[in-house]
Structures are given as C-alpha cells and as structure tokens.
C-alpha atoms as a PDB file:
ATOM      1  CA  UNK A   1     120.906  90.677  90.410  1.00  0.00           C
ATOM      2  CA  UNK A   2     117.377  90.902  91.988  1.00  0.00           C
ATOM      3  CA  UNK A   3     117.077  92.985  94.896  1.00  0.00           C
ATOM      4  CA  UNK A   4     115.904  90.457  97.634  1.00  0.00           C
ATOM      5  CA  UNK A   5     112.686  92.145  99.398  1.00  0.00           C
ATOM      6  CA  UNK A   6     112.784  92.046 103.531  1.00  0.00           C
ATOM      7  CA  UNK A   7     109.417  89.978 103.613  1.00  0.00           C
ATOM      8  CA  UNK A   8     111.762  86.890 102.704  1.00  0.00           C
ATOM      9  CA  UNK A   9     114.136  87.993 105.956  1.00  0.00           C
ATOM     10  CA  UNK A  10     111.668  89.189 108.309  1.00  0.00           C
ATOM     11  CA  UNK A  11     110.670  87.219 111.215  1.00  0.00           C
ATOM     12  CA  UNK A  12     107.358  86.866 111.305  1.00  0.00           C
ATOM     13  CA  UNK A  13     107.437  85.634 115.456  1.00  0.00           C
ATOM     14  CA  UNK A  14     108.080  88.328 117.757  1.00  0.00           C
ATOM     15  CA  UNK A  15     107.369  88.861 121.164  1.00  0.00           C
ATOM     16  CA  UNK A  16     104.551  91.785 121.961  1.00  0.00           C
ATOM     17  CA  UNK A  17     104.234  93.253 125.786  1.00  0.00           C
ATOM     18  CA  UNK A  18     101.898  96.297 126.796  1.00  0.00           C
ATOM     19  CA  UNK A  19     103.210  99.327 128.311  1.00  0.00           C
ATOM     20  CA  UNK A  20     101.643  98.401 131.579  1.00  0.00           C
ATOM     21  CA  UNK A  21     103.514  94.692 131.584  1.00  0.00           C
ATOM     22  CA  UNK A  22     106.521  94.580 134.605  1.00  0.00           C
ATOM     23  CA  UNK A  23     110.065  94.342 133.612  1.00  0.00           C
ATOM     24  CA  UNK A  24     110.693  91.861 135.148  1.00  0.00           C
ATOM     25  CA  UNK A  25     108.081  89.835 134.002  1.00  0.00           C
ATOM     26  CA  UNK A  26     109.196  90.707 130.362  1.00  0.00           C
ATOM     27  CA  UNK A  27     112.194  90.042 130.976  1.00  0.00           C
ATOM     28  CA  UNK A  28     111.792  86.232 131.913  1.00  0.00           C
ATOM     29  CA  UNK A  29     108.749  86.420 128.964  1.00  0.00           C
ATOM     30  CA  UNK A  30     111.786  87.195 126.732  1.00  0.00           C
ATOM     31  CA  UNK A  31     114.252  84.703 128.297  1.00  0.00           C
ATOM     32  CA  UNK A  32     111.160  81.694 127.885  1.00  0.00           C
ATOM     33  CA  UNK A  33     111.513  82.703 124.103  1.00  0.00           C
ATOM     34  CA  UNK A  34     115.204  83.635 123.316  1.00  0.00           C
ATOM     35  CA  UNK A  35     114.471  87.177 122.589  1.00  0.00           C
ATOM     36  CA  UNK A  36     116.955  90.063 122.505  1.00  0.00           C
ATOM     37  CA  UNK A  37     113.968  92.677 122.148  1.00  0.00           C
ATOM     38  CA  UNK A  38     110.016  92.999 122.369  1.00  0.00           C
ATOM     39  CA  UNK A  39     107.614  94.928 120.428  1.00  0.00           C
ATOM     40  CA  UNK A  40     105.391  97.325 123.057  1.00  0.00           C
ATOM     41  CA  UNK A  41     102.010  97.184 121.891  1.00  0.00           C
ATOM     42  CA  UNK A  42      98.738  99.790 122.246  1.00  0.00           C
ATOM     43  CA  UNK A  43      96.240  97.170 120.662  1.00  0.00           C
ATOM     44  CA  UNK A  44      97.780  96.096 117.466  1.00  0.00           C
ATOM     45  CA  UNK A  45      99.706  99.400 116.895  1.00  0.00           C
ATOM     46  CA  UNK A  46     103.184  99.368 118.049  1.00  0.00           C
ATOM     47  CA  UNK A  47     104.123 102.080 120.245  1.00  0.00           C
ATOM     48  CA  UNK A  48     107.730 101.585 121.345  1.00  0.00           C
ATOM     49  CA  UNK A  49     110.428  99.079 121.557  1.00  0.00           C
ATOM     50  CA  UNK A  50     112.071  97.482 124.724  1.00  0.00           C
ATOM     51  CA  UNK A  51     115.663  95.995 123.862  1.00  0.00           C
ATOM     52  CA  UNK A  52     117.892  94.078 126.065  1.00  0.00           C
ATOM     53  CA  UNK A  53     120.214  97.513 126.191  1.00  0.00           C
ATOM     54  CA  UNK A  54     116.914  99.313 127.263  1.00  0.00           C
ATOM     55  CA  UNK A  55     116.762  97.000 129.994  1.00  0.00           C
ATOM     56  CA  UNK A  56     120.532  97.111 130.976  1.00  0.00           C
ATOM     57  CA  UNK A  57     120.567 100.891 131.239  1.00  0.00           C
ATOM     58  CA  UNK A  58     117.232 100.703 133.258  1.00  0.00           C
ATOM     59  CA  UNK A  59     118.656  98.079 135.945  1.00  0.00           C
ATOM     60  CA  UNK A  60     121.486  99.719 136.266  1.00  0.00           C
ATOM     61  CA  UNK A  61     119.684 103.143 137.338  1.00  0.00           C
ATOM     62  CA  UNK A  62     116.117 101.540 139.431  1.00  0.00           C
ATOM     63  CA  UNK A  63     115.133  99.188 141.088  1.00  0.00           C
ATOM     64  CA  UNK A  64     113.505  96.781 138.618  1.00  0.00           C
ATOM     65  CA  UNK A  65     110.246  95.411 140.628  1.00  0.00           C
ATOM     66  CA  UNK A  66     108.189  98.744 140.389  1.00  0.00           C
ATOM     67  CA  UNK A  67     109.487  99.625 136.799  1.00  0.00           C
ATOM     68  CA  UNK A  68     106.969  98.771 134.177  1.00  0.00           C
ATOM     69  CA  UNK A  69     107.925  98.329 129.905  1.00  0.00           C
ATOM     70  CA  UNK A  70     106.598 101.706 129.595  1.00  0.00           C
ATOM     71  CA  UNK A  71     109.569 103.168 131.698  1.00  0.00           C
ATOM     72  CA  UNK A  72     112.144 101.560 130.292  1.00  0.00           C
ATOM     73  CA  UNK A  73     110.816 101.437 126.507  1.00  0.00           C
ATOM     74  CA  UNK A  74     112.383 103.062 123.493  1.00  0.00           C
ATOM     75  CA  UNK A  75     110.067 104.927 120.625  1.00  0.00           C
ATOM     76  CA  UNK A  76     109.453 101.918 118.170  1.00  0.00           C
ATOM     77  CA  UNK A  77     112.079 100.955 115.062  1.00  0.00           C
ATOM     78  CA  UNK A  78     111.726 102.411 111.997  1.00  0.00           C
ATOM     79  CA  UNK A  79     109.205 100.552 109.989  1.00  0.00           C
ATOM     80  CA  UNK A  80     109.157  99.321 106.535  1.00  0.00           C
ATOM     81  CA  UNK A  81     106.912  98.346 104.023  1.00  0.00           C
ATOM     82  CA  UNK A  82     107.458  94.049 103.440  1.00  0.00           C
ATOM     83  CA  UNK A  83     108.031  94.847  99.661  1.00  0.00           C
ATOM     84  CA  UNK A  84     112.130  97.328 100.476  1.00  0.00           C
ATOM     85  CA  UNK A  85     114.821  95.123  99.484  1.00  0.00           C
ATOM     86  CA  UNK A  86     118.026  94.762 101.582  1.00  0.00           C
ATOM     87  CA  UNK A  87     119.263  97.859 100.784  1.00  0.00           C
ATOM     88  CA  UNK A  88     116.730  99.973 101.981  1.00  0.00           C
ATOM     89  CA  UNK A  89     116.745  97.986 105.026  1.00  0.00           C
ATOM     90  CA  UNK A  90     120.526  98.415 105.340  1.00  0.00           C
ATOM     91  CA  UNK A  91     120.167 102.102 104.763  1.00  0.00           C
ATOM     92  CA  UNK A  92     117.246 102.868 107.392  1.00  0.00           C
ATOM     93  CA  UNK A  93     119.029 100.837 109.805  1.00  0.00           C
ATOM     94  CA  UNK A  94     122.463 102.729 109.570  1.00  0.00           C
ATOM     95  CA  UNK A  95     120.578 106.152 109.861  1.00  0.00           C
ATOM     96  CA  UNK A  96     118.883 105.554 112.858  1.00  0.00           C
ATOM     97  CA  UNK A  97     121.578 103.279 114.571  1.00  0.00           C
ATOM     98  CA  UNK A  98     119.205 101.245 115.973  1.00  0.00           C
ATOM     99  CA  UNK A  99     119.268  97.182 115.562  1.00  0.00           C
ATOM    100  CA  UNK A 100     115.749  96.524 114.535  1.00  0.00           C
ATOM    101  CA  UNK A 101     112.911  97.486 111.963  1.00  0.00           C
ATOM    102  CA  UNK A 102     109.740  96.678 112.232  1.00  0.00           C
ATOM    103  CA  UNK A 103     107.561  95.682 108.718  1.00  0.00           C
ATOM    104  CA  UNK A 104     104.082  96.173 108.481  1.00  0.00           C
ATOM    105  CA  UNK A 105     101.733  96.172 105.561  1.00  0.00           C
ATOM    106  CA  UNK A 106      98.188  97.341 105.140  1.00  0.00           C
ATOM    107  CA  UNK A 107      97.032  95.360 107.643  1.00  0.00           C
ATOM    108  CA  UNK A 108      99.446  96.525 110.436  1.00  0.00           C
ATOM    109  CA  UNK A 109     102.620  95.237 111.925  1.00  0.00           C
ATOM    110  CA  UNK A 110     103.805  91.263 110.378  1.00  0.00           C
ATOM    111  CA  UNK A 111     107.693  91.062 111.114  1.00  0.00           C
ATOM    112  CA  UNK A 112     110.425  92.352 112.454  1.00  0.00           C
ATOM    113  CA  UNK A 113     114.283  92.460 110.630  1.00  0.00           C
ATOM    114  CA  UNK A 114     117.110  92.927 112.521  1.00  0.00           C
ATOM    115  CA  UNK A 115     120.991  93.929 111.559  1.00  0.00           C
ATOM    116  CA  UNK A 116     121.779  90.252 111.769  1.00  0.00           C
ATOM    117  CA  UNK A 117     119.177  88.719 109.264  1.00  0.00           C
ATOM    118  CA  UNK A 118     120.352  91.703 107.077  1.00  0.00           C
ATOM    119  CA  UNK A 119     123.999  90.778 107.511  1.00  0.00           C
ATOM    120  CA  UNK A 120     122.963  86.919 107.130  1.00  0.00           C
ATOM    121  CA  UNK A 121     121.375  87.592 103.567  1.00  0.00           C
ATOM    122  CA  UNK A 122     123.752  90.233 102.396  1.00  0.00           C
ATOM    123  CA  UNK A 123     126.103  87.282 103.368  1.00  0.00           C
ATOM    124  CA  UNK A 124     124.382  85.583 100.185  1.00  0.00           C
ATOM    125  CA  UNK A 125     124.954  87.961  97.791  1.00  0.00           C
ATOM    126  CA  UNK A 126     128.205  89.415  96.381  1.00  0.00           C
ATOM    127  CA  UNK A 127     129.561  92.130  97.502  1.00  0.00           C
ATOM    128  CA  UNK A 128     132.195  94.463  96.237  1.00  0.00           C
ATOM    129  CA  UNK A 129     134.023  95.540  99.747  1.00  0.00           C
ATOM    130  CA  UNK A 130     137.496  97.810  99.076  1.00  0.00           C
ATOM    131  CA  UNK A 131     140.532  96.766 101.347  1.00  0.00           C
ATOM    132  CA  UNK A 132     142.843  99.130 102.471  1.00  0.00           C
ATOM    133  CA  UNK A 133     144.833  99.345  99.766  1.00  0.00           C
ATOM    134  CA  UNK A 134     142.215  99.947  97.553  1.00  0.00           C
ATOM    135  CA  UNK A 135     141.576  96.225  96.439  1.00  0.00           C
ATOM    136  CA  UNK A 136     138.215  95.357  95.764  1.00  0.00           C
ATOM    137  CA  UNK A 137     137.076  92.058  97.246  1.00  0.00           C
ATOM    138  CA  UNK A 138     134.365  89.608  96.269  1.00  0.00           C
ATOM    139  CA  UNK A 139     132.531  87.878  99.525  1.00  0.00           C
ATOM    140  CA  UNK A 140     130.163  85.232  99.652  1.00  0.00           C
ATOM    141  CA  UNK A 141     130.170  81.982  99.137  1.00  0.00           C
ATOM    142  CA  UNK A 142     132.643  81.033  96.556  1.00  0.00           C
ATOM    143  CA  UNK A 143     130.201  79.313  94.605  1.00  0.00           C
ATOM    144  CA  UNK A 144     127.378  82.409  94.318  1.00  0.00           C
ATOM    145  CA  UNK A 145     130.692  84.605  93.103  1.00  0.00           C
ATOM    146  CA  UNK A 146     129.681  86.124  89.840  1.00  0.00           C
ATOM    147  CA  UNK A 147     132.363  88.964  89.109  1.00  0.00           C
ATOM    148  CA  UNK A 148     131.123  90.254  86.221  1.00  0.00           C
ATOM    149  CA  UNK A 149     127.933  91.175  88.340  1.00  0.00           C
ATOM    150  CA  UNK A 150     127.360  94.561  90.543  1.00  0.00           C
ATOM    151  CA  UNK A 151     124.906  94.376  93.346  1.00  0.00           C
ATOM    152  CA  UNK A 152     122.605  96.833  91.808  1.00  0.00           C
ATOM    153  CA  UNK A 153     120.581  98.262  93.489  1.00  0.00           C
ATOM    154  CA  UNK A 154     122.047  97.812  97.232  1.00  0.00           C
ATOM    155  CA  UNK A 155     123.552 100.392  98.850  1.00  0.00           C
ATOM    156  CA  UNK A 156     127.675 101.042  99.222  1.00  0.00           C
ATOM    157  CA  UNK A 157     127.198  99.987 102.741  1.00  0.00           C
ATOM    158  CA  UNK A 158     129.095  96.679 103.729  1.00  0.00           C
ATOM    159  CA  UNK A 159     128.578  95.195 107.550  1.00  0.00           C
ATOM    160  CA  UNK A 160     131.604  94.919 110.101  1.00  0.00           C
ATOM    161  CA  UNK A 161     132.189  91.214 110.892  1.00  0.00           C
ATOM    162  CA  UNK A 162     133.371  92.826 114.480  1.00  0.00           C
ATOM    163  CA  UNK A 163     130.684  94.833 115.386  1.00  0.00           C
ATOM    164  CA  UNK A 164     127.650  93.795 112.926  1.00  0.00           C
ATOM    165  CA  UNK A 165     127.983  97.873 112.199  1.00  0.00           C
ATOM    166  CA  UNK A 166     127.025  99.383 108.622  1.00  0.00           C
ATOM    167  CA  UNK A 167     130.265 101.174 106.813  1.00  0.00           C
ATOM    168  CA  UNK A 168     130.853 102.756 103.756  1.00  0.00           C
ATOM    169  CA  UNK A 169     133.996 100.658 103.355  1.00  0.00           C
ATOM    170  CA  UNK A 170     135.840  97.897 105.251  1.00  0.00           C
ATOM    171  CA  UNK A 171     139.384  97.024 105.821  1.00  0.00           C
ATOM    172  CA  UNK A 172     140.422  93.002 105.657  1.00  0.00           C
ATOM    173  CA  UNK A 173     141.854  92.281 108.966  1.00  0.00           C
ATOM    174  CA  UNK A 174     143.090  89.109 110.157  1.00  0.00           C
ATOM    175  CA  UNK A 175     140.391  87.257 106.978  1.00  0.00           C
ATOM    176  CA  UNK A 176     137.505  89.628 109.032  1.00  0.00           C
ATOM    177  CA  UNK A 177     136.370  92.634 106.863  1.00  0.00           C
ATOM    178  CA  UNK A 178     136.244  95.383 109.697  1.00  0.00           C
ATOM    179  CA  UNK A 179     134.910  98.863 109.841  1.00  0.00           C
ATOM    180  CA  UNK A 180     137.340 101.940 111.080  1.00  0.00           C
ATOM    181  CA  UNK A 181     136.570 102.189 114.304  1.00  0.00           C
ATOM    182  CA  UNK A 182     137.264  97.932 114.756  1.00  0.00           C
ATOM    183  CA  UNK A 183     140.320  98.100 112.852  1.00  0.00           C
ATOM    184  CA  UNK A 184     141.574 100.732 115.499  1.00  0.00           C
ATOM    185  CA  UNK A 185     141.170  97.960 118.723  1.00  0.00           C
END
C-alpha cells in the first residue's frame, strides 16, 4: 500500500489573524468562516496558534474586550513538510497532543491538517486494530478490505472513535473501536 502524503489531506483555506487582532473580533472572524482554530501570523511566518480551547480558557479567566490574539495564543502546531504521509502526521500529532499541524514547503506555510482529516483518510485505508481479546480487526470500508495487505509504512497508532485520540491499540465497544481511557466511561 502507498503511503498517502498529507498534501492530498491538508486544507489549503485557513483563517490567518495578527497578534495585535481583538478576540473578539477573531472570534466572530472565525464564526463567519466555521473555524475551530486560526493561524497567528508575523507577515507570512506563523507565529502561534489560537484554538477554540485557547479561547475558552481565556474567557473564562478575562474579560474578553481588552484581550488581543496575542494573549490568548498558543506557540504554533508542529509543522510538516507537504510530502509526510499519514503516519508521520499521526505520529507528530500524538507527541505533541495538540489537534493541528501546520504544512509548509519552500515557499512558507500552504495548509493546515488536523486529527480529523487524519482520522477521515486513515478511515480509507485498512487497518489492523487488536480487540480485547487479542483479535485483530480489519476497518474500512468493506470494499477497500485487502487482508492479505499490511499498512506499511503507517504507524501502530489507531484513532479512538470516542475521543478522535491516537492509541497504540483499541478495544471494540458497542461496534466503536475505543481507546483505554474511553472504554473506562
């Protein structure tokens, strides 16, 4: 199996605010575009990252009119080269626990990939995901199922269906494949 390269997940659109930019400005800049998260800009050079959660925790400490994206931003993602496959992608994500990459070539920043267009591509390929018991699973769609194939060259990791979360293994709950810490709730 080829290892599918991020540039084909990416999103190429993505909202871009300046450090100096109001919250609450972004905020309804990110609404106006169904955003979860924007890139924080210096120029064309990304300098930090301002999630929904970043926003959340800074509400719920300030007073939002004075606040600017600079307060409330996080350092930026991780980025990536457009050329890393899935895996990689899956990997840098689960080491920094954050829910976004950024990809940028020679020419500077041209997408962003989150956990969910990794989870909706890994989706596409098959998987080999052990059960509790030890049972190895096949997922995808029934029709891509090839079980003589491995994924090589993706990592071990599998995502929760609960929490969108990277695992080495999953448990099959209910039909949902579930890390540890779901299957515990």
């Amino acid at each position: 199996m080829t290892p599918v390269p991020i540039r084909d997940v990416m999103s190429r659109e993505f909202v871009g605010v300046g450090e100096s930019d109001g919250l609450r400005e972004t905020v309804a800049l990110l609404r106006e575009n169904d955003a979860g998260a924007a890139v924080v800009l210096r120029g064309d050079d990304p300098v930090g990252f301002l999630s929904a959660r970043d926003v959340l925790d800074h509400v719920a400490a300030d007073d939002v009119d004075d606040v600017t994206v600079g307060d409330a931003m996080a350092d930026p993602p991780t980025t990536l080269r457009p050329e890393a496959t899935l895996a990689d992608a899956a990997n840098a994500l689960r080491r920094t626990d954050r829910d976004h990459l950024l990809v940028a070539d020679g020419s500077g920043l041209i997408g962003v990939v989150t956990v969910r267009d990794v989870t909706t591509a890994s989706r596409a390929t098959v998987e080999r995901v052990p059960d509790a018991d030890g049972v190895t699973l096949e997922s995808g769609p029934p029709d891509d199922r090839d079980r003589d194939a491995l994924a090589d060259g993706f990592s071990a990791q599998s995502v929760c269906e609960v929490c969108g979360g990277l695992a080495e293994s999953l448990t099959n709950v209910n039909g949902q494949l579930v890390c540890a810490d779901c299957h515990q709730y």
